[in-house]
Protein backbone atom coordinates (compact mmCIF):
# COMPACT_ATOMS: atom_id res chain seq x y z
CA UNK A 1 165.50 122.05 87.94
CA UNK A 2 166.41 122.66 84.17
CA UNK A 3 163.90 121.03 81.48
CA UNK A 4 165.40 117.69 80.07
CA UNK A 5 166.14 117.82 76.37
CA UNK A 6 164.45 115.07 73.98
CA UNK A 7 167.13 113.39 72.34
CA UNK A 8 166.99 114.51 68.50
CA UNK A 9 168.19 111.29 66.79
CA UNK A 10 164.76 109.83 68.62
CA UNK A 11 162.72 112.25 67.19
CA UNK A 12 163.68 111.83 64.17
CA UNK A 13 163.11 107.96 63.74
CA UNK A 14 160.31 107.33 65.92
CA UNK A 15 156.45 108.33 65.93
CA UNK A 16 154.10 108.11 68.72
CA UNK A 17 150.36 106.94 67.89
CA UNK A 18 147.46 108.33 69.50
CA UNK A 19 146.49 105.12 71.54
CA UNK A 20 150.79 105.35 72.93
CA UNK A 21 152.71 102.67 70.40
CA UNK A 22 155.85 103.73 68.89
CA UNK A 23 156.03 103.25 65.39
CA UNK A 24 159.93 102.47 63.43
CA UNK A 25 160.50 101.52 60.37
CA UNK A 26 163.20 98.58 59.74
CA UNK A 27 167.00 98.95 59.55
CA UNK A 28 168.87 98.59 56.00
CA UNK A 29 166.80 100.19 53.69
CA UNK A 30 168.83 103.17 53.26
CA UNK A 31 172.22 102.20 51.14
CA UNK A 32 173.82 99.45 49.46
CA UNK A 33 170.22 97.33 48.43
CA UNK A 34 171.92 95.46 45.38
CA UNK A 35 173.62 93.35 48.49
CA UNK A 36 170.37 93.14 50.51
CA UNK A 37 167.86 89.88 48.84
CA UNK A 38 164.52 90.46 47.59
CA UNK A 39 163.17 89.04 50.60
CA UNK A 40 165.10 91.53 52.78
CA UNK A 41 163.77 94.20 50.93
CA UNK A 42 160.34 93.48 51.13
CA UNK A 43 160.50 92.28 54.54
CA UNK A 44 161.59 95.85 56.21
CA UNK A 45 159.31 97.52 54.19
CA UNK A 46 156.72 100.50 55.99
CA UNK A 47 156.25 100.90 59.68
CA UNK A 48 156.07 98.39 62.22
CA UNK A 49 154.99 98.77 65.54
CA UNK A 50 157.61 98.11 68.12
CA UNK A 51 157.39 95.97 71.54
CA UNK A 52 156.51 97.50 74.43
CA UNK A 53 159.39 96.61 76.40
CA UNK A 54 161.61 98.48 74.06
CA UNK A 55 159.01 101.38 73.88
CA UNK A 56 159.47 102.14 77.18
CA UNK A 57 163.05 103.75 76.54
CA UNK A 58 162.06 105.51 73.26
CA UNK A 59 159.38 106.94 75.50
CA UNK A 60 161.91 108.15 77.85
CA UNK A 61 164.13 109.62 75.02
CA UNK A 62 161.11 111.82 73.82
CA UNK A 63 160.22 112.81 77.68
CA UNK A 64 156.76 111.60 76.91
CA UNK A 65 154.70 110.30 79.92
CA UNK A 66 154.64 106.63 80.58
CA UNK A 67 151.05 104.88 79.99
């Protein structure tokens, strides 16, 4: 059986921890911020950790085993 390739796009936006959470950072922060209110802005900023239900498939994505 061939080895399964880690999808890049994954790898790039998520980081595993040591203990097994996935930590993202929040969505529109990257263009057009004069739209986006103060709030917003300060809201999505650094990493969060995300919920383990929706770990599970960014887990899969980076072939990492499941915990």
């Amino acid at each position: 059986m061939p080895k399964i390739k880690t999808k890049s796009g994954t790898k790039k936006r998520f980081k595993v921890t040591s203990t097994g959470k996935v930590m993202m950072f929040a969505s529109g922060k990257r263009h057009n911020l004069t739209k986006r209110t103060k709030k917003m802005k300060r809201s999505a900023k650094g990493p969060t950790v995300m919920a383990k239900s929706d770990s599970v498939i960014v887990k899969k994505y980076i072939n990492m085993k499941l915990r």
